[in-house]
PDB file of N, CA and C in Angstrom:
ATOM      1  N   UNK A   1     -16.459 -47.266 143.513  1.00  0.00           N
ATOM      2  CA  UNK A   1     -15.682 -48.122 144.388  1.00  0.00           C
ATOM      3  C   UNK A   1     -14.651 -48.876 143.534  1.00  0.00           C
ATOM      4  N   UNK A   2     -13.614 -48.991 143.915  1.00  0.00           N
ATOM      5  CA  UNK A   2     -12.494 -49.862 142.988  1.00  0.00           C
ATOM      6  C   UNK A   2     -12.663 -51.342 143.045  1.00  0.00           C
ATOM      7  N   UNK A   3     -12.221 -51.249 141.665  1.00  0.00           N
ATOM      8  CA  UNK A   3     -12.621 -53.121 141.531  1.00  0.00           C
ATOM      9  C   UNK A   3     -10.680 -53.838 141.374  1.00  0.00           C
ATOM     10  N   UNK A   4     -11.166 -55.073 141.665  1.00  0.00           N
ATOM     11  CA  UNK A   4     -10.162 -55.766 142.096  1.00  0.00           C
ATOM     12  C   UNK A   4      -9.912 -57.113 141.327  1.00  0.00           C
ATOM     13  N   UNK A   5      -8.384 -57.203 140.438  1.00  0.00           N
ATOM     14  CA  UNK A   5      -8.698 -58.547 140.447  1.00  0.00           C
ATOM     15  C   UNK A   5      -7.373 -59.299 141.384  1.00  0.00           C
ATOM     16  N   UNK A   6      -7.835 -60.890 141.711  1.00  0.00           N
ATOM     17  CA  UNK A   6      -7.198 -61.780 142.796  1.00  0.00           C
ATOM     18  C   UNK A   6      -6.532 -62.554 141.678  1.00  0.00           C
ATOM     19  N   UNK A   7      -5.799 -63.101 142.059  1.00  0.00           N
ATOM     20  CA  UNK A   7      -4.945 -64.033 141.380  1.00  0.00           C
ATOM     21  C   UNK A   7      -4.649 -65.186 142.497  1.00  0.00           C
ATOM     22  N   UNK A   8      -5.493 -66.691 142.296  1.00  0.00           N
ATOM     23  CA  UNK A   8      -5.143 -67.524 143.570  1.00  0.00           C
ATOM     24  C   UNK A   8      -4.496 -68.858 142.826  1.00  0.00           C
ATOM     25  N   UNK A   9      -3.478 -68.891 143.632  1.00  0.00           N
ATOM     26  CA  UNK A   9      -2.376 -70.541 143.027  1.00  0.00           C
ATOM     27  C   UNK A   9      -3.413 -71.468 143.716  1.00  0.00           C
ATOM     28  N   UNK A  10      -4.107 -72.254 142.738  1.00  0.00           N
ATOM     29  CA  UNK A  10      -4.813 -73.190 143.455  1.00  0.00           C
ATOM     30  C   UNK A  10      -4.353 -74.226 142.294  1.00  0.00           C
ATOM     31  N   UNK A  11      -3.314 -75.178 142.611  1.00  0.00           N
ATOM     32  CA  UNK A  11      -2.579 -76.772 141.866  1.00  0.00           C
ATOM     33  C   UNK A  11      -4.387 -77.392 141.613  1.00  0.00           C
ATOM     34  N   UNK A  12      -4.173 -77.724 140.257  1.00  0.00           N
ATOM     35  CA  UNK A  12      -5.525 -78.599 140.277  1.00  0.00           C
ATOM     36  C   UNK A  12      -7.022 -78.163 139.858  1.00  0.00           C
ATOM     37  N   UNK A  13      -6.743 -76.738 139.862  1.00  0.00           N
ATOM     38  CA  UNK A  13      -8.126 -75.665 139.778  1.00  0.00           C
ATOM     39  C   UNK A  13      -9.177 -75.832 138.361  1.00  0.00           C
ATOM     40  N   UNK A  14      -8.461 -76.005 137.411  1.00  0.00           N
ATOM     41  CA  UNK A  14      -9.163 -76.467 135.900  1.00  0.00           C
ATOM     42  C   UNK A  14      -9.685 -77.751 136.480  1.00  0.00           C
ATOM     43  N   UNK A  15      -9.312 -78.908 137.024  1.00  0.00           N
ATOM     44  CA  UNK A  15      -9.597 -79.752 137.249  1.00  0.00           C
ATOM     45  C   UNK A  15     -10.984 -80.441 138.750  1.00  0.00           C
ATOM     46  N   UNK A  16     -11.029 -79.244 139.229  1.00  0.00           N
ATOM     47  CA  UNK A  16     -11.978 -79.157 140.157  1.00  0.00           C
ATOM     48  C   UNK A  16     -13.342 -80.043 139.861  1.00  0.00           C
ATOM     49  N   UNK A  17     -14.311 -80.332 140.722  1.00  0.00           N
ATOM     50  CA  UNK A  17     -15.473 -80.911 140.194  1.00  0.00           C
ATOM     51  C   UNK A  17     -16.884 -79.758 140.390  1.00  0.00           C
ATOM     52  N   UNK A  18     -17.816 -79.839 139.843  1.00  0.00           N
ATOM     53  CA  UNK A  18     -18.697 -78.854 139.661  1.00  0.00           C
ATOM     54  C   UNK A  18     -19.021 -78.847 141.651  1.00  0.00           C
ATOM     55  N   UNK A  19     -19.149 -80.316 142.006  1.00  0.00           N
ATOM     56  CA  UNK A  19     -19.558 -80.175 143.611  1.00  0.00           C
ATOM     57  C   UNK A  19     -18.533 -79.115 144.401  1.00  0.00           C
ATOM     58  N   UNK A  20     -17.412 -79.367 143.236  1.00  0.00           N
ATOM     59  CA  UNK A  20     -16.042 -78.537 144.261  1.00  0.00           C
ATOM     60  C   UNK A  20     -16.030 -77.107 144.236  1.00  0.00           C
ATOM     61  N   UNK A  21     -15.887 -76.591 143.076  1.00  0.00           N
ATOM     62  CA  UNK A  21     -16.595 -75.332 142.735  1.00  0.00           C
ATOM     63  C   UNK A  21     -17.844 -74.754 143.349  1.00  0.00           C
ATOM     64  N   UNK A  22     -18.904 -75.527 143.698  1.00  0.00           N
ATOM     65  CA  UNK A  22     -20.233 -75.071 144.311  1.00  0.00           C
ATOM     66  C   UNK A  22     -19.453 -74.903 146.001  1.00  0.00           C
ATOM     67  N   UNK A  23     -19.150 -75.625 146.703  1.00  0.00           N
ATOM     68  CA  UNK A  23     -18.271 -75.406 147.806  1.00  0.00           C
ATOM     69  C   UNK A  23     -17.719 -74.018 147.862  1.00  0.00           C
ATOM     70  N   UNK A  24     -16.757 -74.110 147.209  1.00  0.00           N
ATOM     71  CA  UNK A  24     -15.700 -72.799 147.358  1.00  0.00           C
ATOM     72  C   UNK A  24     -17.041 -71.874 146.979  1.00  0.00           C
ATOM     73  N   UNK A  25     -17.994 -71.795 146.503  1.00  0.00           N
ATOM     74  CA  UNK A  25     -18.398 -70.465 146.008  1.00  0.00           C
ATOM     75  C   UNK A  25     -19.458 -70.224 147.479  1.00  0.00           C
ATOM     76  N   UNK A  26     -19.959 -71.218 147.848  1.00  0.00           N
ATOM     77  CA  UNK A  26     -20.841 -71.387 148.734  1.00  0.00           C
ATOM     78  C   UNK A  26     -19.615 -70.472 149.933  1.00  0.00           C
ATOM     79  N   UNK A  27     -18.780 -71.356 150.109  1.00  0.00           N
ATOM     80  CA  UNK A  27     -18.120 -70.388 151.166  1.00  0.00           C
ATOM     81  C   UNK A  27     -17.517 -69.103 151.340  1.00  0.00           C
ATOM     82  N   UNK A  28     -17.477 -68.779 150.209  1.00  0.00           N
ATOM     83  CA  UNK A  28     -17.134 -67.496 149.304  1.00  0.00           C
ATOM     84  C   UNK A  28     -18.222 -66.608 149.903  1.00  0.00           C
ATOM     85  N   UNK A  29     -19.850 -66.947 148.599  1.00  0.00           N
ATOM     86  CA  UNK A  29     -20.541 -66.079 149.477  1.00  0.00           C
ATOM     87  C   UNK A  29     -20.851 -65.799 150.992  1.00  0.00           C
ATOM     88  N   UNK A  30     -20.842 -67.207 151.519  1.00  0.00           N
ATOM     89  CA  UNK A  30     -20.688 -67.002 153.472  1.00  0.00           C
ATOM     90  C   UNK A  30     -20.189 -65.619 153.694  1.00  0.00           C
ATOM     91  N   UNK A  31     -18.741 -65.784 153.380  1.00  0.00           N
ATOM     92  CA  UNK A  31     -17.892 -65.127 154.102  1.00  0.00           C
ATOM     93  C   UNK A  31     -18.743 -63.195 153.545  1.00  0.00           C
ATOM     94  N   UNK A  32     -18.866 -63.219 152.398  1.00  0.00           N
ATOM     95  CA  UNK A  32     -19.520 -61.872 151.982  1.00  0.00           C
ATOM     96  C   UNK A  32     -20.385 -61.370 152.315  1.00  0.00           C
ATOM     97  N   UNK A  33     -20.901 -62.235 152.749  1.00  0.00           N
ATOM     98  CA  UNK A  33     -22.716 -62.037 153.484  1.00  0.00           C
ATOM     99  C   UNK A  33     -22.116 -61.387 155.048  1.00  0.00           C
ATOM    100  N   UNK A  34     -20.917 -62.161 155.859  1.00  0.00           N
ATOM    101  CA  UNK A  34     -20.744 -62.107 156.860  1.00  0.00           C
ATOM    102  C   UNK A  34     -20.020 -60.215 156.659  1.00  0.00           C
ATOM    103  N   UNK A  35     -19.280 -60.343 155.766  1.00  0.00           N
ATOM    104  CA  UNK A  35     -18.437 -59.023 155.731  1.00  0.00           C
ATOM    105  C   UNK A  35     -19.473 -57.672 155.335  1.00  0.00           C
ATOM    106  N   UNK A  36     -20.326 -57.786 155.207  1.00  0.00           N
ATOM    107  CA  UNK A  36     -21.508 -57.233 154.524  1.00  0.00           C
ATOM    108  C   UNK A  36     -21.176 -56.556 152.711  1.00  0.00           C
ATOM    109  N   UNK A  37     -22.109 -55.697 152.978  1.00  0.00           N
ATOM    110  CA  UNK A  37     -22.752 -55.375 150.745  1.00  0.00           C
ATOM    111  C   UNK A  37     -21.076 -54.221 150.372  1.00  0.00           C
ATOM    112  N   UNK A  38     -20.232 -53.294 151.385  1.00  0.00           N
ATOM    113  CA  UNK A  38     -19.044 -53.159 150.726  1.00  0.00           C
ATOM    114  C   UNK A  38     -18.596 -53.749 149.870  1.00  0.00           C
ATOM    115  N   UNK A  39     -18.339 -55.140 149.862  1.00  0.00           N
ATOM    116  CA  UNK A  39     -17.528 -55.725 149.029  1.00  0.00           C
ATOM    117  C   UNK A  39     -18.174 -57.064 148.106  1.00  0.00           C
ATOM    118  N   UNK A  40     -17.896 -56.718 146.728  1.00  0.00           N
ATOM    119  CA  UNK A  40     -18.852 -58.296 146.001  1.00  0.00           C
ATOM    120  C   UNK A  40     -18.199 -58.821 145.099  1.00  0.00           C
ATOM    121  N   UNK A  41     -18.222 -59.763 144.851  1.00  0.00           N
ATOM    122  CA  UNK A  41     -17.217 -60.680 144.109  1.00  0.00           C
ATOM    123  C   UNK A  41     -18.302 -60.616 142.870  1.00  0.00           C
ATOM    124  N   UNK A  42     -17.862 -60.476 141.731  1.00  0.00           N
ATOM    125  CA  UNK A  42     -18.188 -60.283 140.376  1.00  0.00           C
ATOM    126  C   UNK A  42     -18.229 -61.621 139.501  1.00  0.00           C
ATOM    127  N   UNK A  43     -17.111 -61.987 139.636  1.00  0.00           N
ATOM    128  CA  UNK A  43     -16.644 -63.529 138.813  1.00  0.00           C
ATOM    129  C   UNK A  43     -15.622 -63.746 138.389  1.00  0.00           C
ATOM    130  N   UNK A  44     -15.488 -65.274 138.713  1.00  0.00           N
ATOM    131  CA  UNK A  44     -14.040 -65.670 138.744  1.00  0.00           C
ATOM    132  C   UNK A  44     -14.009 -66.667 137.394  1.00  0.00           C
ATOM    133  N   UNK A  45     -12.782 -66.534 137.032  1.00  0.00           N
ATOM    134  CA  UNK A  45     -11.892 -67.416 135.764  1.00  0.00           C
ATOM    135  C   UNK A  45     -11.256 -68.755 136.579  1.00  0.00           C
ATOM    136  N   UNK A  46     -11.715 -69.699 136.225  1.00  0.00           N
ATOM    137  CA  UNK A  46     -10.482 -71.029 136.425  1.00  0.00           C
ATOM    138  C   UNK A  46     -10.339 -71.259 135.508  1.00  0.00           C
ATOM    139  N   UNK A  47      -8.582 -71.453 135.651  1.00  0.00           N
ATOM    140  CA  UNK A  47      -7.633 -72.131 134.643  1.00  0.00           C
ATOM    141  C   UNK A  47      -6.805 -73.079 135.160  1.00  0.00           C
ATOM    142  N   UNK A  48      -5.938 -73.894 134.981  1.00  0.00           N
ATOM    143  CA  UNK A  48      -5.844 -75.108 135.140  1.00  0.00           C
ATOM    144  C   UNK A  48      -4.946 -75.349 136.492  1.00  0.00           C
ATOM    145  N   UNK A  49      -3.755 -73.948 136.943  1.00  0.00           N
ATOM    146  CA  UNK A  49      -3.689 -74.144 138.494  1.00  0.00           C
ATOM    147  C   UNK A  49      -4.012 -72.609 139.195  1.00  0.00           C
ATOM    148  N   UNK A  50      -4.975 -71.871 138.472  1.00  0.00           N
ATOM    149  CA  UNK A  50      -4.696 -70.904 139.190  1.00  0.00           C
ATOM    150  C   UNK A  50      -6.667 -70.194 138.686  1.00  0.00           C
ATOM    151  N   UNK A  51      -6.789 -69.413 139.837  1.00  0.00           N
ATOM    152  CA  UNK A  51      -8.564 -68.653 139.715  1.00  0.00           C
ATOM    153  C   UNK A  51      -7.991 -67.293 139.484  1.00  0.00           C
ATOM    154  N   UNK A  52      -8.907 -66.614 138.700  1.00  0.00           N
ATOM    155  CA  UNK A  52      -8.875 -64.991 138.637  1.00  0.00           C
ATOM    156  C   UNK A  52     -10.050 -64.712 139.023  1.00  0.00           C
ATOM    157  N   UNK A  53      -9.908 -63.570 140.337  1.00  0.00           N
ATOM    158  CA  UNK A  53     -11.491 -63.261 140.553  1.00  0.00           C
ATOM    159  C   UNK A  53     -11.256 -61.962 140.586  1.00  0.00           C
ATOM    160  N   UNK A  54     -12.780 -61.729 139.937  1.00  0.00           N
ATOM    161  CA  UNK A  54     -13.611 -59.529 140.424  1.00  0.00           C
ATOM    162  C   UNK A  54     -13.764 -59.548 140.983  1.00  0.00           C
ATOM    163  N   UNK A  55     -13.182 -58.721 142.150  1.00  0.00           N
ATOM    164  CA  UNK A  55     -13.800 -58.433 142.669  1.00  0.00           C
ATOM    165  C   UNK A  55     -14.194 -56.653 143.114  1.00  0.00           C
ATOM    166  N   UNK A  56     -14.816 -56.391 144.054  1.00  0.00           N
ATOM    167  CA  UNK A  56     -15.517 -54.402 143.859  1.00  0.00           C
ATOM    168  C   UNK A  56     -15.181 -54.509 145.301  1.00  0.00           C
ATOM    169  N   UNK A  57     -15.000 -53.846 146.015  1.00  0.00           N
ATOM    170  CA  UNK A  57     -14.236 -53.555 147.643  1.00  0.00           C
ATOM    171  C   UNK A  57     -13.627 -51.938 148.165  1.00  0.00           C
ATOM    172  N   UNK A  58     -13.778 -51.889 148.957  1.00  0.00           N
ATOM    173  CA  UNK A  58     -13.767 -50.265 149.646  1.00  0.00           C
ATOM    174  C   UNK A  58     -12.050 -50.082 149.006  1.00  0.00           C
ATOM    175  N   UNK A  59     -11.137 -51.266 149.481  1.00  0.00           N
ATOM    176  CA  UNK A  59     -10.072 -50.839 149.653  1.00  0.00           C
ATOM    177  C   UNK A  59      -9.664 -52.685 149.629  1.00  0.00           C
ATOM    178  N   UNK A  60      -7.873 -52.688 149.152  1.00  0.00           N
ATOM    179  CA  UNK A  60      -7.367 -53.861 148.809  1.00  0.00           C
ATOM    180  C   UNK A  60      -7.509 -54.638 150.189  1.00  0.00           C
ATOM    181  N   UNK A  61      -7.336 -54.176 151.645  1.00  0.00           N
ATOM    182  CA  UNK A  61      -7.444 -54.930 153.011  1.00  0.00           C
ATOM    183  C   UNK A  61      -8.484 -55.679 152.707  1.00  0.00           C
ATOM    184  N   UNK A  62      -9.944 -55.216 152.514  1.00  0.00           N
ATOM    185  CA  UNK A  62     -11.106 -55.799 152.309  1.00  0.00           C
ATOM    186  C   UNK A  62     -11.078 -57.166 151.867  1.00  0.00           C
ATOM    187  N   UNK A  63     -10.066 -57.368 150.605  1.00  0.00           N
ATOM    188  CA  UNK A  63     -10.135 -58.350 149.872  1.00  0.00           C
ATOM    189  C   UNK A  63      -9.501 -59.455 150.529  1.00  0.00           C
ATOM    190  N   UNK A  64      -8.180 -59.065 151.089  1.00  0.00           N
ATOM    191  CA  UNK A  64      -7.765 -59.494 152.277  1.00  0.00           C
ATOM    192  C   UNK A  64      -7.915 -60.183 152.854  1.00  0.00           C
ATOM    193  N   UNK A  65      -8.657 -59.471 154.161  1.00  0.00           N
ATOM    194  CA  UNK A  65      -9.817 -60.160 155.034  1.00  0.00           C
ATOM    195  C   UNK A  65     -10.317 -60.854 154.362  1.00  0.00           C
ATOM    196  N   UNK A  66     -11.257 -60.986 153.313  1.00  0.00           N
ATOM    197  CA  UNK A  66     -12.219 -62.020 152.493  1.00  0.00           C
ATOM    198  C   UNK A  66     -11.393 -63.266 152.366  1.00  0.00           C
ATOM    199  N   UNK A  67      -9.922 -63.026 152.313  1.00  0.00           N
ATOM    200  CA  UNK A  67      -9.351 -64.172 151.224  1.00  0.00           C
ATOM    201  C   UNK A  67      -8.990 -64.969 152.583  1.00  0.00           C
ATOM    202  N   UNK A  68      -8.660 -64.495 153.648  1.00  0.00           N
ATOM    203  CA  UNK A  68      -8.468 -64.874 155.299  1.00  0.00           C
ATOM    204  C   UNK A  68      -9.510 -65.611 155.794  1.00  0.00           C
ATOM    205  N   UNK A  69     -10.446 -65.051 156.027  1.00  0.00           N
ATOM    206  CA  UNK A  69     -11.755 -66.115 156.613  1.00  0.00           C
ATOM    207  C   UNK A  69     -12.223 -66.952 155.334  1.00  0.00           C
ATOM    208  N   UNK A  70     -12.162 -67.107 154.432  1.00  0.00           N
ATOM    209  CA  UNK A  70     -12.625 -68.115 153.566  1.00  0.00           C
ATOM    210  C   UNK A  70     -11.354 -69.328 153.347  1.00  0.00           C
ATOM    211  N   UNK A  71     -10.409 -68.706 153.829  1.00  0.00           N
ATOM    212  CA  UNK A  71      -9.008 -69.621 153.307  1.00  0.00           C
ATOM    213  C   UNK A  71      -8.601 -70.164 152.197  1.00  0.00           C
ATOM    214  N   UNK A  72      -8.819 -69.097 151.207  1.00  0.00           N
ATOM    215  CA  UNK A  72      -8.377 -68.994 150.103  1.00  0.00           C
ATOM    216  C   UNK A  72      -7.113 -68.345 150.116  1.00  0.00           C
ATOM    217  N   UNK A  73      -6.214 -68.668 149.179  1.00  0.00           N
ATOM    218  CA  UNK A  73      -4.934 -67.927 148.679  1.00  0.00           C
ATOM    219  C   UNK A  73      -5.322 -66.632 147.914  1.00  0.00           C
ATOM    220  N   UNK A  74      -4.357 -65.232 148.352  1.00  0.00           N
ATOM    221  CA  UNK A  74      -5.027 -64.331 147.457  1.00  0.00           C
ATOM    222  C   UNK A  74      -3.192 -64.162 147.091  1.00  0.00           C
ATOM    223  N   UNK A  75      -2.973 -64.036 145.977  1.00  0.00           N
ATOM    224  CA  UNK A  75      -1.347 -64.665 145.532  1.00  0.00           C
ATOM    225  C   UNK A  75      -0.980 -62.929 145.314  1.00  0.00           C
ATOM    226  N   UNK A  76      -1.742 -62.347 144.390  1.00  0.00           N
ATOM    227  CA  UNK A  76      -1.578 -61.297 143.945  1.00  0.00           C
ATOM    228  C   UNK A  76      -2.863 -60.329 144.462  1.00  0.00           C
ATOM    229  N   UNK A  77      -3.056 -58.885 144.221  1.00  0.00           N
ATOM    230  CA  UNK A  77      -4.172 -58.471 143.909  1.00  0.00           C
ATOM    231  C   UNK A  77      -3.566 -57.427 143.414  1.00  0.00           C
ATOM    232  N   UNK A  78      -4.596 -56.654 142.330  1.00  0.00           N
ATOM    233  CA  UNK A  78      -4.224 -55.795 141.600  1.00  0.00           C
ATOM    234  C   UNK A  78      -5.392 -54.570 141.454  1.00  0.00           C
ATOM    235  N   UNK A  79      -5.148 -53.683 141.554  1.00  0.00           N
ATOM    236  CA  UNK A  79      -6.423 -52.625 141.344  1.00  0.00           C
ATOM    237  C   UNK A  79      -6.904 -52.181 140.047  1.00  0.00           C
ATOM    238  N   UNK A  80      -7.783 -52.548 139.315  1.00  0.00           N
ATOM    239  CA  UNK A  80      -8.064 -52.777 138.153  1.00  0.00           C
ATOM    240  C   UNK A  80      -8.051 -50.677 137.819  1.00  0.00           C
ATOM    241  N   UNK A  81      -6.920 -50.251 136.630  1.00  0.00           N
ATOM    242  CA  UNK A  81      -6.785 -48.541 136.668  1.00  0.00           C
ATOM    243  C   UNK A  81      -8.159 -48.113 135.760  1.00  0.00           C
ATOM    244  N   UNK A  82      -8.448 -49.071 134.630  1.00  0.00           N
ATOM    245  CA  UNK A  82      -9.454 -48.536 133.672  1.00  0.00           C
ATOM    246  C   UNK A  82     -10.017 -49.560 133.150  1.00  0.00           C
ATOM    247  N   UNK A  83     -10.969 -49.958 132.555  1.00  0.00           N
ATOM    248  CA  UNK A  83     -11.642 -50.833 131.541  1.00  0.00           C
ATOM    249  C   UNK A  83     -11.637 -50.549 130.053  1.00  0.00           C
ATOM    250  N   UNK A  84     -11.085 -51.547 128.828  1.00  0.00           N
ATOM    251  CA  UNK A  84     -11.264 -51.094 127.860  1.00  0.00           C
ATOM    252  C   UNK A  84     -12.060 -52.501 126.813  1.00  0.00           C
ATOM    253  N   UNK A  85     -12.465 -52.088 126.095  1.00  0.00           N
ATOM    254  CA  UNK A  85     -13.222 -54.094 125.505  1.00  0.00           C
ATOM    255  C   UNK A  85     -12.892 -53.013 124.230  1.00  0.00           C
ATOM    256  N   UNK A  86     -13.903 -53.953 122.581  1.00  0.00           N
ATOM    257  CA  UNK A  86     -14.020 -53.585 121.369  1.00  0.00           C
ATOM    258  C   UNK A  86     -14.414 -51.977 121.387  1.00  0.00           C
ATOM    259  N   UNK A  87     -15.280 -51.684 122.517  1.00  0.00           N
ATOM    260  CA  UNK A  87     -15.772 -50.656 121.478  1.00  0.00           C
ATOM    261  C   UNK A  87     -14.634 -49.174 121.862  1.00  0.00           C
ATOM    262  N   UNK A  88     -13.643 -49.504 122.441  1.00  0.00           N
ATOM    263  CA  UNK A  88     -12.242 -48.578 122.932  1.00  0.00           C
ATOM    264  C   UNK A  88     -12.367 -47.993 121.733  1.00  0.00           C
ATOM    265  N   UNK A  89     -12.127 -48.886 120.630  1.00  0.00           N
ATOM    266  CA  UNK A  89     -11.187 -48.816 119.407  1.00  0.00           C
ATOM    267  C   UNK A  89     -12.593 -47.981 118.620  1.00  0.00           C
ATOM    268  N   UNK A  90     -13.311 -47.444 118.976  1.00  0.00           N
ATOM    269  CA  UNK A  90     -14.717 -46.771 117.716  1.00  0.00           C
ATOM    270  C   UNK A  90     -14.142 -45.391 118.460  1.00  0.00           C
TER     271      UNK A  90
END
């Protein structure tokens, strides 16, 4: 299944509070539970105005929809072509 990453403009996002973060994730999973096991969010990066999230999804709509009923910004999405880390280079 293709994995996905989101790119969301969220002003303020490094700066969030752990209660705030537990929120968004809480509603995050809601919405995944509601969309069912197709699609799962992997894990997200905050940086200081903006989130990067994994996510794994049938197809980019999926993510979409997710980013729609949760009311999150999905700014970008990108279809991740290959994976490479340290051990590329052996």
């Amino acid at each position: 299944m293709p994995k996905y990453i989101i790119e969301r403009d969220i002003p303020g996002a490094g700066q969030l509070s752990a209660d705030d973060l537990k929120g968004i994730s809480q509603k995050s999973c809601a919405v995944l539970t509601d969309m069912g096991p197709q699609i799962q969010w992997q894990q997200s990066y905050v940086t200081g105005d903006k989130v990067y999230c994994v996510y794994i999804a049938p197809n980019e709509q999926a993510v979409k929809d997710h980013a729609q009923q949760g009311g999150f910004p999905a700014n970008k999405i990108s279809e991740v072509a290959t994976i490479i880390d340290p051990t590329t280079a052996e």
